[in-house]
Protein backbone atom coordinates (compact mmCIF):
# COMPACT_ATOMS: atom_id res chain seq x y z
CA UNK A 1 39.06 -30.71 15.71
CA UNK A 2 42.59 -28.96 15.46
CA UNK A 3 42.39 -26.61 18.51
CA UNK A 4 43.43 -23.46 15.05
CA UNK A 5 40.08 -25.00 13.71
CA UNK A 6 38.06 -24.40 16.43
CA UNK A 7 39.06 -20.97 16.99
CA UNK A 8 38.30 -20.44 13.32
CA UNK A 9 34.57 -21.86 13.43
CA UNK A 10 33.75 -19.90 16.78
CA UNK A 11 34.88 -16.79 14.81
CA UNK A 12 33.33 -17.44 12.31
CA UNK A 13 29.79 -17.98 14.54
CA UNK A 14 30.34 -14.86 16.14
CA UNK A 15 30.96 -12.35 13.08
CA UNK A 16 27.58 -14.36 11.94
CA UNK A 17 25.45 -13.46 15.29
CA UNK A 18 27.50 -9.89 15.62
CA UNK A 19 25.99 -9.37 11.59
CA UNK A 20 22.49 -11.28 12.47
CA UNK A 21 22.22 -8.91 15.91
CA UNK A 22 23.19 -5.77 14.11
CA UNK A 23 20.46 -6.37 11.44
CA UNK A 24 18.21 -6.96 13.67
CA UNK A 25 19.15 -3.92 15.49
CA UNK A 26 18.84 -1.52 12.39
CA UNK A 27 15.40 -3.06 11.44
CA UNK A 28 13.65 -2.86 14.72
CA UNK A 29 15.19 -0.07 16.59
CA UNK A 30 16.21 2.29 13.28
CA UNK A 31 14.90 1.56 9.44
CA UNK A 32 10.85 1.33 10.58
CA UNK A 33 10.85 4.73 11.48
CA UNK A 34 13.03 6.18 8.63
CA UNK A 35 9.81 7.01 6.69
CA UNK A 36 10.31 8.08 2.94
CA UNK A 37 8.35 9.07 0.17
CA UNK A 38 8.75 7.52 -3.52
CA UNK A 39 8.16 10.38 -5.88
CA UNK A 40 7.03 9.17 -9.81
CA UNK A 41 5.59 10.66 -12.74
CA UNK A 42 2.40 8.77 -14.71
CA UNK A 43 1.81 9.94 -18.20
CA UNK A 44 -1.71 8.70 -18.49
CA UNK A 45 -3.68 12.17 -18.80
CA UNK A 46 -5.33 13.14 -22.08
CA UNK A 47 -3.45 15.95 -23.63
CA UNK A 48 -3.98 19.24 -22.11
CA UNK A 49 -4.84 18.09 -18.94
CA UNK A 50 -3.20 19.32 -15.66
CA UNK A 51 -1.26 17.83 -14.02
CA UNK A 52 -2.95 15.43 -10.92
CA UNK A 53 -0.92 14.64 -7.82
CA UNK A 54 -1.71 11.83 -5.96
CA UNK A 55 -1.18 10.84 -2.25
CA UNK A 56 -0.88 6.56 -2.20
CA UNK A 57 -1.24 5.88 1.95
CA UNK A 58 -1.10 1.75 2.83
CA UNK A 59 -0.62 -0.37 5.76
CA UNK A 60 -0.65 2.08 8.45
CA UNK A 61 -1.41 -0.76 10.64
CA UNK A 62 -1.45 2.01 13.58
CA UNK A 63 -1.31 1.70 16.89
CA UNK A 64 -2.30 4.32 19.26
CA UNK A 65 1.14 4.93 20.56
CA UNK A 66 2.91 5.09 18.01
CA UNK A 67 3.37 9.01 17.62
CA UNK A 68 6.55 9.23 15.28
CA UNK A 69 4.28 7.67 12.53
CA UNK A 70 0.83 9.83 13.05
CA UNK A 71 2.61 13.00 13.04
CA UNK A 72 4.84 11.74 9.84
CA UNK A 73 1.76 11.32 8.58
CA UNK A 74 0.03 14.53 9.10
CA UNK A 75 2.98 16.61 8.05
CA UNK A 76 1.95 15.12 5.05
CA UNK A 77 -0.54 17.70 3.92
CA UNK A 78 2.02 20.00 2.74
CA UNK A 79 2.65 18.37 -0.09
CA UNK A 80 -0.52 19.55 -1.20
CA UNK A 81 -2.11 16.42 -2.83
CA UNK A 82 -5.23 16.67 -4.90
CA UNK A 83 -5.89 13.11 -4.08
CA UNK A 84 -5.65 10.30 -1.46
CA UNK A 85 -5.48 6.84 -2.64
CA UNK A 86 -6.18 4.50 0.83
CA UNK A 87 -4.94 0.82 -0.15
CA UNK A 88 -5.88 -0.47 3.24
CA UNK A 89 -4.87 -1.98 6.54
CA UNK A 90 -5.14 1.08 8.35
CA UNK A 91 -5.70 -0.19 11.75
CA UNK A 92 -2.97 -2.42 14.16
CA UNK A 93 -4.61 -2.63 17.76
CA UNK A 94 -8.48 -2.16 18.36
CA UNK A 95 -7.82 1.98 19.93
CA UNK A 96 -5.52 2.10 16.47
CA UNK A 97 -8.36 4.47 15.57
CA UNK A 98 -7.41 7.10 17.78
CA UNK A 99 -3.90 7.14 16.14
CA UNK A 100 -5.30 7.51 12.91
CA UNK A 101 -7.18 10.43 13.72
CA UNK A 102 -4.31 12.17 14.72
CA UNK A 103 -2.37 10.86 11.58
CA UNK A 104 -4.91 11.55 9.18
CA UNK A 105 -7.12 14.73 10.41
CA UNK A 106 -4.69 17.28 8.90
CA UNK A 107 -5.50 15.54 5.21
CA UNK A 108 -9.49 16.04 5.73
CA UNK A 109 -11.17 18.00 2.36
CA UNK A 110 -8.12 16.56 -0.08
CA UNK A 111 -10.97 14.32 -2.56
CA UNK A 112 -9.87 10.63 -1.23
CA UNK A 113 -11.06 6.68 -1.90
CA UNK A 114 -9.85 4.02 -0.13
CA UNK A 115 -10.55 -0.36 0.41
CA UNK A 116 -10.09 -2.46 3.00
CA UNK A 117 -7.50 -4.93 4.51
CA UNK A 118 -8.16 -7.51 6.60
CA UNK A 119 -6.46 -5.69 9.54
CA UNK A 120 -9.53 -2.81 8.64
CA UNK A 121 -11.69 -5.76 10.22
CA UNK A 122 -9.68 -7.57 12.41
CA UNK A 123 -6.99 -7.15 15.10
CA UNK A 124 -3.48 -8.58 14.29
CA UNK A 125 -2.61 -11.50 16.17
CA UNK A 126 0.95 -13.56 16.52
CA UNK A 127 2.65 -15.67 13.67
CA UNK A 128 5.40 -17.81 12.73
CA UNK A 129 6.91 -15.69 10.24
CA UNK A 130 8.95 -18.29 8.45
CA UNK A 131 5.42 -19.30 7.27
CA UNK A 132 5.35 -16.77 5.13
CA UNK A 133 8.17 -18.82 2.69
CA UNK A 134 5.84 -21.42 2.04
CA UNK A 135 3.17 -19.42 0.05
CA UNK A 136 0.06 -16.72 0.94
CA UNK A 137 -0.78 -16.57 4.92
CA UNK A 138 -3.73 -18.56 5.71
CA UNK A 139 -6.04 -17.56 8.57
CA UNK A 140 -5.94 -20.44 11.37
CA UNK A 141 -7.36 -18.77 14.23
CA UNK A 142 -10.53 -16.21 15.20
CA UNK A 143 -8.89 -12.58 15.62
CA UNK A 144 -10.07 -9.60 17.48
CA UNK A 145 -12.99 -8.40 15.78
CA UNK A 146 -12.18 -4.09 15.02
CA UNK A 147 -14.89 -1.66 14.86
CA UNK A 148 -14.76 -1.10 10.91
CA UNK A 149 -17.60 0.61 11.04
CA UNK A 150 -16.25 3.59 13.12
CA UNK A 151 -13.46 3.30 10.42
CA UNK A 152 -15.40 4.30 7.79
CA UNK A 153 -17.33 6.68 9.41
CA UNK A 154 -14.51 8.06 10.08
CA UNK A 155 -12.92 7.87 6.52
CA UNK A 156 -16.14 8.60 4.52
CA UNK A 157 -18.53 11.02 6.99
CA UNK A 158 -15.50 13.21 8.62
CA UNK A 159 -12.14 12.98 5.77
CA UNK A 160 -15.26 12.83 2.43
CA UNK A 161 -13.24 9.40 1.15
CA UNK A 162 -14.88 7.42 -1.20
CA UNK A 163 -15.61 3.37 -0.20
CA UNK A 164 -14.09 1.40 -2.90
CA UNK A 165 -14.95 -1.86 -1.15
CA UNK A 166 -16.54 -3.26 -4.49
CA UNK A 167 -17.69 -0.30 -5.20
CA UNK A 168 -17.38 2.51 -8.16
CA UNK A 169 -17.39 6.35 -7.67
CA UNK A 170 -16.25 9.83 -9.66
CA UNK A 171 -14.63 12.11 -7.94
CA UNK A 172 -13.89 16.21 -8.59
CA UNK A 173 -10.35 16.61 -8.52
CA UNK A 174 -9.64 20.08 -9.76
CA UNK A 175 -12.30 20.46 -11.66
CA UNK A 176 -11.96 17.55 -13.58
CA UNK A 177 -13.23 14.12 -13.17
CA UNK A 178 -12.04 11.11 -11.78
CA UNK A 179 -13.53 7.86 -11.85
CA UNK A 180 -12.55 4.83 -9.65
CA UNK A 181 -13.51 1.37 -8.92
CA UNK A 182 -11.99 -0.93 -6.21
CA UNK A 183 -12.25 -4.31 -4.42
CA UNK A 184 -12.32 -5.25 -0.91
CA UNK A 185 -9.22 -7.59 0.57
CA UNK A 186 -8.57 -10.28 -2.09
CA UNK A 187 -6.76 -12.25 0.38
CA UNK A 188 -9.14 -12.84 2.28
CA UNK A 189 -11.01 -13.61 -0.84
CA UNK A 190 -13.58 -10.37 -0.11
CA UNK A 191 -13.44 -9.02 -3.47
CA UNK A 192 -16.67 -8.93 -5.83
CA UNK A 193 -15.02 -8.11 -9.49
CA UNK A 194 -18.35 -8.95 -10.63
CA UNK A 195 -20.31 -6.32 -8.87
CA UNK A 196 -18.05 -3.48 -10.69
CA UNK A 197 -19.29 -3.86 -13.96
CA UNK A 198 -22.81 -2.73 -14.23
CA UNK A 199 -22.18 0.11 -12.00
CA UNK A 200 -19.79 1.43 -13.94
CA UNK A 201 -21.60 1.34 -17.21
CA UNK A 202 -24.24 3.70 -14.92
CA UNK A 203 -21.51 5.96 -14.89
CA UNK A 204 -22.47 9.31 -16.61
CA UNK A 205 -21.26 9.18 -20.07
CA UNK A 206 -21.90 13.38 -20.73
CA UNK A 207 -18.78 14.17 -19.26
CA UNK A 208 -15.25 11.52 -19.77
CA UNK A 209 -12.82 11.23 -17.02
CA UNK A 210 -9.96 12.45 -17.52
CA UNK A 211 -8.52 9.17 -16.06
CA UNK A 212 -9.74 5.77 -14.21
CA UNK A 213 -8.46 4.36 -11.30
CA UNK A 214 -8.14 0.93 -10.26
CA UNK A 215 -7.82 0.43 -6.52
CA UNK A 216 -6.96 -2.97 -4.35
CA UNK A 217 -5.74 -3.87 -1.14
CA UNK A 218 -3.98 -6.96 -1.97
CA UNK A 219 -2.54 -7.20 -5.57
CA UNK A 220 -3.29 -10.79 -6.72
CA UNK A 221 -3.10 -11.47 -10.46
CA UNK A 222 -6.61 -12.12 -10.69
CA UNK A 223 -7.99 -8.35 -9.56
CA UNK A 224 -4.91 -6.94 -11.69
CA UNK A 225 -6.11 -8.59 -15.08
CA UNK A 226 -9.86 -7.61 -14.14
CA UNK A 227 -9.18 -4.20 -13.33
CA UNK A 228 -7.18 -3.97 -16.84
CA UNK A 229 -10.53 -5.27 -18.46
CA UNK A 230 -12.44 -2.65 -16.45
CA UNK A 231 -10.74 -0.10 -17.94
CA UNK A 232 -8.06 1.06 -15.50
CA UNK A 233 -5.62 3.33 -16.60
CA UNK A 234 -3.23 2.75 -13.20
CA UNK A 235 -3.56 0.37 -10.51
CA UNK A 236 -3.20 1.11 -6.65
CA UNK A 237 -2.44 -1.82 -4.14
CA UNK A 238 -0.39 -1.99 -0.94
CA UNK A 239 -0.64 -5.62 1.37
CA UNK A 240 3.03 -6.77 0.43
CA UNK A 241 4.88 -4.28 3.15
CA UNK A 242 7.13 -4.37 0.16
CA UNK A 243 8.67 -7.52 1.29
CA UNK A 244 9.18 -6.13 5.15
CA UNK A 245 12.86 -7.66 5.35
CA UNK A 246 14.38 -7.70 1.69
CA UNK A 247 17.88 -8.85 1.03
CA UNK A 248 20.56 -5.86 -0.64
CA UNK A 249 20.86 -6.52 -4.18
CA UNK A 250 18.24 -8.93 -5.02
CA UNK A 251 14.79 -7.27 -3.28
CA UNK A 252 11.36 -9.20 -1.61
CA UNK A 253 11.56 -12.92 -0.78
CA UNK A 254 8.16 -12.68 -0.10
CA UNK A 255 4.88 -11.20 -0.99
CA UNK A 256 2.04 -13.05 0.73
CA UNK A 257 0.40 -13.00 -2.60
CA UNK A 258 1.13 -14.48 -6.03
CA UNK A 259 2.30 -11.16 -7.34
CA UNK A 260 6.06 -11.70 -8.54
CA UNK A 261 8.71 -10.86 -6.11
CA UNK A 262 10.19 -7.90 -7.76
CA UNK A 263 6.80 -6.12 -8.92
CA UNK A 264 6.45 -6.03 -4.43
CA UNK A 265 7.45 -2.92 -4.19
CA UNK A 266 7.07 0.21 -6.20
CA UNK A 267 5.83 1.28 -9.33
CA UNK A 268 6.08 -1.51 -12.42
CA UNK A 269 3.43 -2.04 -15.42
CA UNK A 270 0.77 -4.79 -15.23
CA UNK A 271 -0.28 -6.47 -18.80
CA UNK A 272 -3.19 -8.11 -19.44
CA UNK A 273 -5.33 -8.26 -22.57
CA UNK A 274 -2.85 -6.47 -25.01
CA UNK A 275 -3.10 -3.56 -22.53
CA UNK A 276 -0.32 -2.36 -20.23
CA UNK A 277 -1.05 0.34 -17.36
CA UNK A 278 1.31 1.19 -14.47
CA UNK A 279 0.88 -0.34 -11.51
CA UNK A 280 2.16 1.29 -8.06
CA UNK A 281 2.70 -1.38 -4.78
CA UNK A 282 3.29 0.75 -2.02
CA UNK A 283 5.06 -0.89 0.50
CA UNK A 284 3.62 0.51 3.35
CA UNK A 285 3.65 2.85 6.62
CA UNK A 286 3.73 0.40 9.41
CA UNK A 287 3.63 -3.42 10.38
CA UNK A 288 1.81 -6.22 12.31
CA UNK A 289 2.65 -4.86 16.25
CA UNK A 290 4.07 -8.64 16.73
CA UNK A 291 6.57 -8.90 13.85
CA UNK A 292 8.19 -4.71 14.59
CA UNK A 293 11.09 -4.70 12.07
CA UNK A 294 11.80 -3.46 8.43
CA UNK A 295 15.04 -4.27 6.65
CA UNK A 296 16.34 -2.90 3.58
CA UNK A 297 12.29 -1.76 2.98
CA UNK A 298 11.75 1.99 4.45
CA UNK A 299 8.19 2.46 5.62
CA UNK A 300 6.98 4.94 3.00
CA UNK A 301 4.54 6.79 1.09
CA UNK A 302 4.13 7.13 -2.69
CA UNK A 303 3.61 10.65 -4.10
CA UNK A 304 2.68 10.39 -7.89
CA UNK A 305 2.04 13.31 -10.47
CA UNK A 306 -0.35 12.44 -13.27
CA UNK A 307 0.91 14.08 -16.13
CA UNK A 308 -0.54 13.87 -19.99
CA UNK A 309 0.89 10.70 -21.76
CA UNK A 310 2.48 13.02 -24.59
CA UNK A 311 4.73 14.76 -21.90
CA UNK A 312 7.46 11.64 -20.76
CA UNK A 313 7.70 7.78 -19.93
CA UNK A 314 7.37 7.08 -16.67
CA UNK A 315 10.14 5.35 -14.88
CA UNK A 316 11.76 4.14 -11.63
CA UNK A 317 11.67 7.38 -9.77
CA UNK A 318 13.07 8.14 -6.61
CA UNK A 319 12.34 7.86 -2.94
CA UNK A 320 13.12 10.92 -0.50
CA UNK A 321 13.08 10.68 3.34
């Protein structure tokens, strides 16, 4: 190789390894903790009714050290929700309890529900990432077992959440009523669609809700569609992290789920049926304590207003740090 070659290629290697190193600079030492919320409106209320704002929390994966995120978290409660939806994987390390506490105390009386991820059962454990590429993660080896059930003591007995984990449940949210259904972790293939239906006929039929709320950890097409036939008028999910490293101008390469790529992140519409509802991914607070980066995906929260469906469309809205 011409000797002007050779000095071409090695420049060439080094602007790509100063790039690669300054990505992965921004994503693990910067963009994971530049926490935002993504603010929509829904126009799914029945005429007249007021206005609903709702709190969508997912994939805290916390870890008890990790004190930027808890009190992000907590400062939380001033933006005065009137409800919490939990989509799941709340825990990252077996004391991530004790983190979430601290996170998640200043939100106890706001009415809440919440389902599980797997990482609400078991600890997260290492992972060849470029596995990821090749379809949905499998599980190959035993985990860490997590004390779930301190979890939801902790979520139902102390914060008054509702357990979705194929279950159904109204809630009073400012005086009006709010029904909900959910599923545990479909990938891990723990959710019971049909254990929703007769318990939600049991439902009392004196009083309508004002909406109904279809809530998932993990978004696969199958609990979308069945949640549309269930009557959902919006669907919560989290699991994707969004992507976790997207690329600028194009979005997720992954999901680790057979949602498509660009309905990852954020709030799109789900049809099924002849019916079309919204359907909000969040992508997520945290990440798996053994893969510590975000790129072009900011941790975040979603904050959405449920407003009566004569008032607007609903549409991309925007995300505020």
């Amino acid at each position: 190789m011409p000797p002007s070659a050779a000095r071409t290629a090695l420049t060439s290697l080094a602007a790509v390894g100063a790039v690669g190193a300054g990505a992965a600079i921004w994503g693990i030492g910067i963009e994971r903790y530049l926490f935002a919320i993504r603010v929509h409106e829904l126009p799914i209320l029945p005429a007249g009714a007021r206005p609903i704002r709702v709190l969508h929390l997912s994939d805290a994966h916390m870890a008890p050290w990790q004190h930027r995120k808890q009190h992000w978290i907590a400062a939380l409660a001033s933006l005065q929700p009137d409800l919490i939806v939990n989509t799941g994987d709340n825990l990252g390390h077996f004391e991530g309890l004790r983190g979430l506490r601290s996170a998640f105390d200043p939100l106890r009386g706001i009415p809440g529900v919440f389902v599980h991820g797997s990482n609400d059962h078991t600890a997260p454990a290492p992972r060849n990432p470029l596995k990821y590429f090749s379809g949905p993660s499998t599980v190959k080896v035993v985990a860490e077992p997590l004390d779930t059930r301190a979890l939801d003591a902790y979520l139902s007995d102390e914060l008054g959440w509702l357990d979705l984990n194929n279950k159904v449940g109204s809630l009073d949210v400012g005086g009006a009523r709010v029904d909900t259904f959910g599923v545990s972790d479909a990938h891990r293939s723990w959710d019971r669609l049909e254990a929703l239906p007769d318990p939600l006929a049991d439902l009392e039929e004196d009083d309508r809700p004002v909406v109904t709320l279809g809530v998932t950890h993990a978004p696969y097409r199958r609990v979308l569609d069945g949640f549309i036939d269930l009557g959902a008028d919006a669907i919560f999910a989290g699991h994707t992290h969004g992507g976790q490293v997207r690329i600028p101008g194009y979005g997720a390469i992954v999901a680790n789920c057979d949602i498509p790529l660009r309905q990852a992140r954020g709030l799109s519409e789900w049809t099924h049926g002849g019916r079309t509802v919204p359907l909000n991914v969040s992508a997520g607070l945290g990440h798996s304590i053994y893969a510590p980066v975000r790129f072009a995906c900011r941790p975040e929260v979603s904050l959405l207003t449920l407003i009566p469906h004569d008032t607007s469309e609903f549409g991309a809205g925007s995300a505020i740090g």
